[in-house]
Protein backbone atom coordinates (compact mmCIF):
# COMPACT_ATOMS: atom_id res chain seq x y z
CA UNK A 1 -75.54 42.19 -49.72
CA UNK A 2 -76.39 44.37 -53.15
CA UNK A 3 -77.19 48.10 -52.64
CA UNK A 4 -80.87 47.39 -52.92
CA UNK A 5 -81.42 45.31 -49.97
CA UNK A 6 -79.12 47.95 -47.96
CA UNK A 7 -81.69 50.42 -49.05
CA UNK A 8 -85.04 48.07 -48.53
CA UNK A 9 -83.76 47.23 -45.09
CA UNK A 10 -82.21 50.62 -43.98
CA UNK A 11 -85.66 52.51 -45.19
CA UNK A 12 -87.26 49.64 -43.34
CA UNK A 13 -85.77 50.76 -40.20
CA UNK A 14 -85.53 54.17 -40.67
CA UNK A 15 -89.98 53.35 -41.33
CA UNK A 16 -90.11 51.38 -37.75
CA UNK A 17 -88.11 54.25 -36.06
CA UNK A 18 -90.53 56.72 -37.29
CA UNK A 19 -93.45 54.21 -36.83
CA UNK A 20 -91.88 54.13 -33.06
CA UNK A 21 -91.50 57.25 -32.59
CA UNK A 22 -95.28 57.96 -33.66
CA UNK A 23 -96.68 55.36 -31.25
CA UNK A 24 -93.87 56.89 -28.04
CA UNK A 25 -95.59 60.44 -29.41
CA UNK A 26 -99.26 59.25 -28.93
CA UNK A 27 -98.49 57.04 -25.72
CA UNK A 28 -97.14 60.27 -24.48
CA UNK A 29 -99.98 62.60 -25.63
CA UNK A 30 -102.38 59.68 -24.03
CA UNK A 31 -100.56 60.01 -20.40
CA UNK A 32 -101.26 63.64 -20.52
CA UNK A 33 -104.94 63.13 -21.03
CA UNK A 34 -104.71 60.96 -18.48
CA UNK A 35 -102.89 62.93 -15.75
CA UNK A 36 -104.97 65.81 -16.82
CA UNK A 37 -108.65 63.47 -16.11
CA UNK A 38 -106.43 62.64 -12.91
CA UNK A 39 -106.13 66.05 -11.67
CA UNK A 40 -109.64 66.69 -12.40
CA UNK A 41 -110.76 63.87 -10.30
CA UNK A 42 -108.63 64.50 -7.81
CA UNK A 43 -110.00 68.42 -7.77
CA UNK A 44 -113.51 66.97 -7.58
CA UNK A 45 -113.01 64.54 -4.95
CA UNK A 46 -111.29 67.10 -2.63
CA UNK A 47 -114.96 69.15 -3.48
CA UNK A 48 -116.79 66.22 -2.05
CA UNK A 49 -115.02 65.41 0.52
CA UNK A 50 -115.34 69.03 2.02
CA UNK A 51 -118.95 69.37 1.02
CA UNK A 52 -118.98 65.83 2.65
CA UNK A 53 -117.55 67.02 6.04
CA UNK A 54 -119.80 70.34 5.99
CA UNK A 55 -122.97 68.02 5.82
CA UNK A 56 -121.54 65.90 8.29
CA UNK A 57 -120.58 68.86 10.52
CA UNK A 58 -124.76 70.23 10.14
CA UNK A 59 -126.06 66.81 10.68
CA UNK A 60 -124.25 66.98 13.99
CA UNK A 61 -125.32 70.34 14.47
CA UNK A 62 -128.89 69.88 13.53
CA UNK A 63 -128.82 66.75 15.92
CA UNK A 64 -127.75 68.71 18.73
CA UNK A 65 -130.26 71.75 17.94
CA UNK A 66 -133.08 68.59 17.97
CA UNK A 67 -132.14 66.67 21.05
CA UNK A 68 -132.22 70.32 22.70
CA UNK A 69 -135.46 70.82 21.11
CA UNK A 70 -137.16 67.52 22.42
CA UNK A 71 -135.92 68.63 26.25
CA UNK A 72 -137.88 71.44 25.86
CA UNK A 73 -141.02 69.74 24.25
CA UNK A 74 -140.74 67.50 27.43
CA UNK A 75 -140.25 70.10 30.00
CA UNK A 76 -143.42 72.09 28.14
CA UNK A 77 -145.22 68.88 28.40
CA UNK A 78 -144.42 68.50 31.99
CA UNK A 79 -145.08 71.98 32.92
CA UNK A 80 -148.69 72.01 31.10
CA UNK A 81 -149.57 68.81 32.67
CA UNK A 82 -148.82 70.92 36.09
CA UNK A 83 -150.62 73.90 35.02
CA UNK A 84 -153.55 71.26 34.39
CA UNK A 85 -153.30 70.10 37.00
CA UNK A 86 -153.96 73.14 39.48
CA UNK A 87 -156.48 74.30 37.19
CA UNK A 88 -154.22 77.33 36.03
CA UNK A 89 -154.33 75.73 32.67
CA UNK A 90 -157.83 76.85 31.70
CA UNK A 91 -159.38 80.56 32.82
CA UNK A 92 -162.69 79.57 31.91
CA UNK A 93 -163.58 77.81 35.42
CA UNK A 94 -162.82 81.54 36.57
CA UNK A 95 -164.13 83.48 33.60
CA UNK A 96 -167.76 81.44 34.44
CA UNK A 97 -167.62 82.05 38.32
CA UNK A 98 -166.75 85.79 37.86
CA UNK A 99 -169.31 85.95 34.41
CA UNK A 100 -172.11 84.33 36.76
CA UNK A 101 -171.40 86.69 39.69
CA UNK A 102 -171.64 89.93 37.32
CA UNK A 103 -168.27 90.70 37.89
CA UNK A 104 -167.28 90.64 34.70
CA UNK A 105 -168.14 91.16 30.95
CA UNK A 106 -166.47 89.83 27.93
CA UNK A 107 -164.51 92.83 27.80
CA UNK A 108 -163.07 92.12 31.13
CA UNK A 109 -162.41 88.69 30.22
CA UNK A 110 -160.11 89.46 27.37
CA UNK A 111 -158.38 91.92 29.23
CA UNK A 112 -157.63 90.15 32.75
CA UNK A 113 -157.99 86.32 31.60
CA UNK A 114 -156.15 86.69 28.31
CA UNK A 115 -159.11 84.82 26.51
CA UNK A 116 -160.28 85.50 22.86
CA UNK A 117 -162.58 87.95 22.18
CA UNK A 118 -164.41 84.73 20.80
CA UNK A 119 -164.49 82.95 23.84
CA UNK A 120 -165.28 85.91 25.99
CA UNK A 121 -168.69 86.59 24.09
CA UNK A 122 -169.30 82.99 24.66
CA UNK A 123 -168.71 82.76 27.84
CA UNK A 124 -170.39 85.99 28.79
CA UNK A 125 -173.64 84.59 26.71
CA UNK A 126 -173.80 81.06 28.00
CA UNK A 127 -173.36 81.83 31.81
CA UNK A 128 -173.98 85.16 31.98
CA UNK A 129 -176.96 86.91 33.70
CA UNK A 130 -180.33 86.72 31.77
CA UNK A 131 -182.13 89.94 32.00
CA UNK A 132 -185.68 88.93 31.33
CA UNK A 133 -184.93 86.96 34.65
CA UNK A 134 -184.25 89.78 36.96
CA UNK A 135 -186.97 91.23 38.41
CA UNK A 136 -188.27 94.81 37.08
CA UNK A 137 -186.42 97.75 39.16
CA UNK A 138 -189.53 99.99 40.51
């Protein structure tokens, strides 16, 4: 072999080596990227996954506060119905007996039937005693 094609062939190598070593270089650069996107996803899944277990943990929570919630809906339900039901549920039977009788005002009926002031006026007005009905005191 002349000199020339030892030179064309060894500078031919020596280019591949480099060429080689250029590609090994950016394959290596690329892996890093990648483990580095890797670690970030990783990162970010271990984020959701906690956030995903402290929503889960509340929905249980919240459940439990709501199931507790509807027992005592139901037992208020069941204990108005009673109330109702003896007639303890609604003062203004009483407020009209004790309104007709004239023993009691709408002041009175606020303070010892808990009604409105609203309700006592009305009350008071539409069963009470109508003056122009009594007879005139000599």
């Amino acid at each position: 072999m002349p000199l020339d094609s030892v030179s064309l062939a060894l500078g031919l190598l020596v280019a591949a080596v480099l060429g080689l070593a250029l590609g090994l270089a950016a394959c290596w650069v690329a892996v890093g990227r990648t483990r580095a996107s890797l670690a970030e996803q990783a990162a970010r899944l271990e984020v959701l996954r906690r956030e995903t277990e402290a929503v889960a943990a509340l929905g249980a929570r919240l459940g439990e506060r709501f199931r507790r919630l509807e027992q005592v809906a139901a037992q208020l339900a069941d204990r108005l119905g009673q109330l109702e039901l003896r007639g303890e549920g609604r003062p203004y039977d009483h407020a009209i007996a004790l309104v007709r009788h004239g023993a009691a005002d709408a002041d009175r009926l606020v303070q010892n039937l808990g009604l409105s002031r609203g309700e006592a006026d009305l009350v008071a007005r539409l069963h009470g005693r109508d003056p122009a009905a009594d007879p005139p005191t000599p």
